[in-house]
Protein backbone atom coordinates (compact mmCIF):
# COMPACT_ATOMS: atom_id res chain seq x y z
CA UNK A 1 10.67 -3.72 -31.00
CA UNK A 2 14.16 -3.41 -31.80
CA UNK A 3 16.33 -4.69 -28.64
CA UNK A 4 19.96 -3.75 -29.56
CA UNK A 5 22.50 -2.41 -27.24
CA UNK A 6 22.37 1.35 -28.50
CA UNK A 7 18.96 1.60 -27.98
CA UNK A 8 19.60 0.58 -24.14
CA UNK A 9 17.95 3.40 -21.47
CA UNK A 10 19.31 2.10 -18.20
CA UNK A 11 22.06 -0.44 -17.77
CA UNK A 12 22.58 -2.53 -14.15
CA UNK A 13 25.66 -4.27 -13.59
CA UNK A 14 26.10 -6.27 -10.31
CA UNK A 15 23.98 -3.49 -8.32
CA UNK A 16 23.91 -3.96 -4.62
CA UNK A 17 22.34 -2.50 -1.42
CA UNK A 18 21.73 -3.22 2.03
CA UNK A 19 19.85 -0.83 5.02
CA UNK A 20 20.55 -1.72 8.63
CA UNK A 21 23.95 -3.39 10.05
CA UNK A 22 25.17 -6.44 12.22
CA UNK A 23 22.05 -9.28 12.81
CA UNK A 24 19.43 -6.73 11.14
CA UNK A 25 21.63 -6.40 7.86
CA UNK A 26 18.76 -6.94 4.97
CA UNK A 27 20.42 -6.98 1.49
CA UNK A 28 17.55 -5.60 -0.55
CA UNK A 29 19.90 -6.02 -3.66
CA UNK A 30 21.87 -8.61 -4.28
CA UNK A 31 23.84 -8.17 -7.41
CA UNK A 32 21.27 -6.94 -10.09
CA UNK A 33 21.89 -7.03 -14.08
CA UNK A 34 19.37 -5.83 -15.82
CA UNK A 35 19.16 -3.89 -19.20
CA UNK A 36 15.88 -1.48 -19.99
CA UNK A 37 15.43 -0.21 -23.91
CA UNK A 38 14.05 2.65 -25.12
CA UNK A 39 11.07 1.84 -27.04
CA UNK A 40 9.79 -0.21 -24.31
CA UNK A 41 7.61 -0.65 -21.37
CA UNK A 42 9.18 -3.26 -19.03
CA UNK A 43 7.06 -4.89 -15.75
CA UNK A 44 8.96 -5.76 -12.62
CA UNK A 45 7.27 -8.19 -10.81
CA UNK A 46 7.97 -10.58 -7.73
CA UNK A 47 7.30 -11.73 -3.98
CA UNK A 48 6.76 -8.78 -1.73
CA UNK A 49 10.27 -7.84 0.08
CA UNK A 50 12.19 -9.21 -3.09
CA UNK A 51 13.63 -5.86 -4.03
CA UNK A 52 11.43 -4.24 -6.80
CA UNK A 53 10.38 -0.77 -5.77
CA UNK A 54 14.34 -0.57 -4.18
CA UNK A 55 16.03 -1.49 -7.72
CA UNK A 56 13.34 1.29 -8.72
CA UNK A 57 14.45 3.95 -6.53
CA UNK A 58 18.20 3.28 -6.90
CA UNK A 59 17.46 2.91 -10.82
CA UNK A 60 15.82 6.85 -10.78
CA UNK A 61 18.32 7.94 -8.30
CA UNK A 62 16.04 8.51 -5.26
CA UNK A 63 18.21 6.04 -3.40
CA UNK A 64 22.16 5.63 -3.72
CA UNK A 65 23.09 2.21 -4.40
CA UNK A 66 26.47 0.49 -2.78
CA UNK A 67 27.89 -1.20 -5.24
CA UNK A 68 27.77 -2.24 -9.47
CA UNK A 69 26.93 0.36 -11.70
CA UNK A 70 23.50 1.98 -12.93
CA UNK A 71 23.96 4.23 -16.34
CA UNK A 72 20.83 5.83 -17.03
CA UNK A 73 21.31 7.68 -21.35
CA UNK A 74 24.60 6.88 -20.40
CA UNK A 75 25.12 8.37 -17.25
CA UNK A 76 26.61 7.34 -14.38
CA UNK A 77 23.82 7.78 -11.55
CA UNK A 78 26.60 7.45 -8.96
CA UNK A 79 29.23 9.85 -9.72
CA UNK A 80 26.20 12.78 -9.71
CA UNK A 81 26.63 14.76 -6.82
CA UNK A 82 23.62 15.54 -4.86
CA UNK A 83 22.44 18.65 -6.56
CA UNK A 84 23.50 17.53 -10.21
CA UNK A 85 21.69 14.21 -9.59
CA UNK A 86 18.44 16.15 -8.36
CA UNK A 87 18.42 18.35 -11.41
CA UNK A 88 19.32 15.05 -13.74
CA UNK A 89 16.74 13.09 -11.98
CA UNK A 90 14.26 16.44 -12.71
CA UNK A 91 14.85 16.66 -16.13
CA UNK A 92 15.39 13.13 -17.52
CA UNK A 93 12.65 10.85 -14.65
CA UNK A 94 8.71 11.27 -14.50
CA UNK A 95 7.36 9.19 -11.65
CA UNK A 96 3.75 7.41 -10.84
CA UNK A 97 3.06 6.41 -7.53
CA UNK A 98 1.04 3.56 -5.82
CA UNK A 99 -0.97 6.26 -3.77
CA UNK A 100 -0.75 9.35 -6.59
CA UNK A 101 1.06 11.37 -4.32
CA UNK A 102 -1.60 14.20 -5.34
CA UNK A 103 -1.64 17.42 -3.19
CA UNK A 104 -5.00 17.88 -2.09
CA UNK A 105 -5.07 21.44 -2.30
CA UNK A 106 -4.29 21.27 -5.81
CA UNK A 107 -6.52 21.35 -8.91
CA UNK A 108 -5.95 18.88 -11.54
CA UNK A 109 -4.00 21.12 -13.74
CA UNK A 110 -1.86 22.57 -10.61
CA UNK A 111 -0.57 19.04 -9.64
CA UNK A 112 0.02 18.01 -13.27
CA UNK A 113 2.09 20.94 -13.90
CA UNK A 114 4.56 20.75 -10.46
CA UNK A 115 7.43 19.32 -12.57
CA UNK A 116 7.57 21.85 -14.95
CA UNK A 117 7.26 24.87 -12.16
CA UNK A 118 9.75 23.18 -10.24
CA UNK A 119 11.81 23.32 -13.69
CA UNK A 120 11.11 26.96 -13.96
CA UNK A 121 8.84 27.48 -16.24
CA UNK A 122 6.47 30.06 -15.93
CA UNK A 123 2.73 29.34 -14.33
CA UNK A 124 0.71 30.08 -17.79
CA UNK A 125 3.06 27.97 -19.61
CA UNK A 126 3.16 24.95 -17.25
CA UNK A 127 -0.36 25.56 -16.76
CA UNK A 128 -0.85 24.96 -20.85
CA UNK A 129 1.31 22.23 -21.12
CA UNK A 130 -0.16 20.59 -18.48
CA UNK A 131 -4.02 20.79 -19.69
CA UNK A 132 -2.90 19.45 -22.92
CA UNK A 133 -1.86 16.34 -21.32
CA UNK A 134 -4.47 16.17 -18.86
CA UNK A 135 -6.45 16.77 -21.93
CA UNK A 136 -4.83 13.58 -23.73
CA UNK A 137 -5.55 11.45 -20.86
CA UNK A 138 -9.68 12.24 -20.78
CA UNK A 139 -9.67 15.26 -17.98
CA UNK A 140 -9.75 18.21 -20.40
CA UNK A 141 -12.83 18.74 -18.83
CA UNK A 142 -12.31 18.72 -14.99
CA UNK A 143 -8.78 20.66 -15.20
CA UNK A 144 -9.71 22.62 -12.26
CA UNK A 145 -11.14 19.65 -10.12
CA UNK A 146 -9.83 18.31 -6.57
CA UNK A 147 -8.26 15.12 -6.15
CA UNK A 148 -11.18 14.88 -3.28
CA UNK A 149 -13.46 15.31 -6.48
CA UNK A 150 -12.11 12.73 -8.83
CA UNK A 151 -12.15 8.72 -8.82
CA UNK A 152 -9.41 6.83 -8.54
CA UNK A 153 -8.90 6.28 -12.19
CA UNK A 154 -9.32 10.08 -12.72
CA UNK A 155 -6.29 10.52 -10.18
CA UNK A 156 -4.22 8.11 -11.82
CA UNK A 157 -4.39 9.47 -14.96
CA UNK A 158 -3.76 12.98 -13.01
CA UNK A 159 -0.92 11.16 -12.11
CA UNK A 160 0.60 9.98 -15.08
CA UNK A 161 0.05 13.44 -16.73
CA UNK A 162 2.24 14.66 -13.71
CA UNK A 163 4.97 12.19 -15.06
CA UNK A 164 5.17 12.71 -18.07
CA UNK A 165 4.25 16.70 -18.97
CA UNK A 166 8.19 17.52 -18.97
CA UNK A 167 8.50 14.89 -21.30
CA UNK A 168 11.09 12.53 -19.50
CA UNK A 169 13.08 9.82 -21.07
CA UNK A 170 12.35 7.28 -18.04
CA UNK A 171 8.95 6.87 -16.62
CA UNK A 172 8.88 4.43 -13.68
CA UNK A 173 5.96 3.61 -11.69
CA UNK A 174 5.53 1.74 -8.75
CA UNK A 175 2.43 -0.40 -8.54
CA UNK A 176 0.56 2.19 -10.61
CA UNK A 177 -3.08 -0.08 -10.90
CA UNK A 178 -2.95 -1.59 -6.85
CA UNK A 179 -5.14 0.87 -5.58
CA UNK A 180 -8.10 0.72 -8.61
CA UNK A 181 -10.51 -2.02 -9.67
CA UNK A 182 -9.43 -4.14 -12.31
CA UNK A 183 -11.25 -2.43 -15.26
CA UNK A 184 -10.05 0.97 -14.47
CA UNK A 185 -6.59 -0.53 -13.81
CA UNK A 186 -6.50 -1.84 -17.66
CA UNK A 187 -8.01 1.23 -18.80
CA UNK A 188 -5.09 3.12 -17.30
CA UNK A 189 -2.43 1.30 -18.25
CA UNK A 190 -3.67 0.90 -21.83
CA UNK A 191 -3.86 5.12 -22.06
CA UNK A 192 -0.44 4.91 -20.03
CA UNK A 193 1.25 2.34 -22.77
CA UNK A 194 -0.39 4.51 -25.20
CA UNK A 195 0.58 7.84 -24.43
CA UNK A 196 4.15 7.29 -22.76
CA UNK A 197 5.84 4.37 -24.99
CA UNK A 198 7.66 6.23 -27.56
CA UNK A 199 10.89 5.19 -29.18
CA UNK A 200 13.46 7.38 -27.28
CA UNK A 201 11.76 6.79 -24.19
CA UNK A 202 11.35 3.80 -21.81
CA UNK A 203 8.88 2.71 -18.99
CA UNK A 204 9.24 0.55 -15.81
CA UNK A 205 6.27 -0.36 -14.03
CA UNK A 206 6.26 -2.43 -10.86
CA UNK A 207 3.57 -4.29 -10.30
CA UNK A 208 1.81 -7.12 -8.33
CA UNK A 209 -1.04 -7.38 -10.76
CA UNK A 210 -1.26 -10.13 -13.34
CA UNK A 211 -4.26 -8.57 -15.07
CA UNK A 212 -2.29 -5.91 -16.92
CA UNK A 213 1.20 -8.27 -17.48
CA UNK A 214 -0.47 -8.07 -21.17
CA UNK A 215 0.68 -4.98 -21.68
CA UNK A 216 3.90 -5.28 -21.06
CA UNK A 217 6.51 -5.45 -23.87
CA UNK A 218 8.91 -7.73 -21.68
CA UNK A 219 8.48 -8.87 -18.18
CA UNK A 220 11.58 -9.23 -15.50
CA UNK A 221 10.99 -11.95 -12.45
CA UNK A 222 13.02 -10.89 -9.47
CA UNK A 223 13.71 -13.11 -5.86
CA UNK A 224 15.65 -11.80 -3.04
CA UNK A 225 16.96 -9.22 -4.04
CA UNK A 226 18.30 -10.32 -8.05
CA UNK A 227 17.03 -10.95 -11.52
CA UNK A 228 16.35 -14.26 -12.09
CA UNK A 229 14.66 -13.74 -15.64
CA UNK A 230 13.64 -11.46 -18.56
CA UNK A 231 11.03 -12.95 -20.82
CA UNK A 232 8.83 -11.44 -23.69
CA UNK A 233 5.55 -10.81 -22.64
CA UNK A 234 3.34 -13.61 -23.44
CA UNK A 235 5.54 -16.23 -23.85
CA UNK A 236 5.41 -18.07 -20.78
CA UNK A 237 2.38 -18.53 -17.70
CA UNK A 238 3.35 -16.91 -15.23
CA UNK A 239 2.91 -18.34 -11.67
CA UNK A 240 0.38 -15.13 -10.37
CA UNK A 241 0.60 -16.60 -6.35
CA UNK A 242 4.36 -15.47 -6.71
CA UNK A 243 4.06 -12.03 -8.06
């Protein structure tokens, strides 16, 4: 993988914020630099409470940050107003939860295809797209299935197809493998590598779980609230009672 600086996705420089005021302050970001490439899937990892899934949400622009600068393709997450950034955010962000986020009510293929209806495209052609990748990810097969009907692996993978049908540049997901057992959790993540690593595009994932750091293409340590390294996967042990 070629790390150079115009092949950088999203670029944090001195990033800061706090929620709550006076003795309850809690400065959930403390200055971050951090540089994600295209090309790459990068794993967040730390103590619980040190940051991660906030420097996620400020990075995809779910969360405004305070202070330092976040360029996502080279755009400036802050200066988006709140409708720009939504439609940015739309267009440019696919997103994996810790719980899937599934809507019950939906089949497979009807919660895999919600970004591109929300996008505008029409229900037949959402509907396609969004079997193909279901399709891709082993589901061809159970399109019009329940979440209630599916393992946990299944809704994972319903999951990722859900980030990644309206082919974003940034993927992030937060704690993608903490609710499945360890095989399916590799399983996933291998398909997930597979599938959304792609030259023009990168991948965060923040995780707790050691058993899939393998995967990873670089690994970034954080403590309260900052960077503290970025290491090639691999090429140290990490400490797993402090992630």
């Amino acid at each position: 993988m070629n790390l150079q600086q115009d092949n950088v996705a999203v670029q944090c420089r001195g990033v800061k914020k706090s929620f709550g005021q006076g003795n309850a302050l809690n400065h959930a970001l403390a200055g971050v630099t951090l540089d994600v490439f295209t090309g790459e899937m990068l794993m967040l990892v730390g103590p619980s409470g040190c940051g991660k899934t906030t420097l996620l949400s400020v990075i995809a622009g779910i969360l405004n940050h305070d202070d330092g600068e976040i360029h996502l393709f080279g755009q400036d997450i802050l200066a988006l107003r709140n409708n720009a950034k939504a439609r940015f955010r739309g267009r440019n962000v696919g997103f994996a939860f810790q719980q899937f986020n599934l809507l019950p009510q939906l089949t497979a293929v009807e919660n895999a295809a919600i970004p591109l209806l929300v996008l505008g495209w029409s229900r037949r052609k959402a509907f396609d797209r969004a079997g193909d990748f279901l399709d891709k990810m082993g589901l061809g097969k159970r399109l019009t299935s329940y979440p209630r009907e599916l393992s946990g692996g299944q809704q994972q993978r319903i999951a990722f197809a859900r980030a990644l049908v309206h082919e974003p540049k940034l993927v992030v997901c937060d704690e993608p493998t903490s609710a499945l057992d360890g095989k399916t959790g590799e399983q996933v993540i291998s398909l997930l590598k597979t599938i959304a690593v792609r030259p023009d595009r990168a991948v965060i994932v923040v995780t707790h779980d050691s058993r899939i750091f393998h995967f990873a293409d670089r690994i970034a340590h954080m403590e309260d609230g900052k960077i503290i390294d970025t290491v090639v996967a691999g090429t140290v042990l990490i400490d797993q009672g402090n992630v």
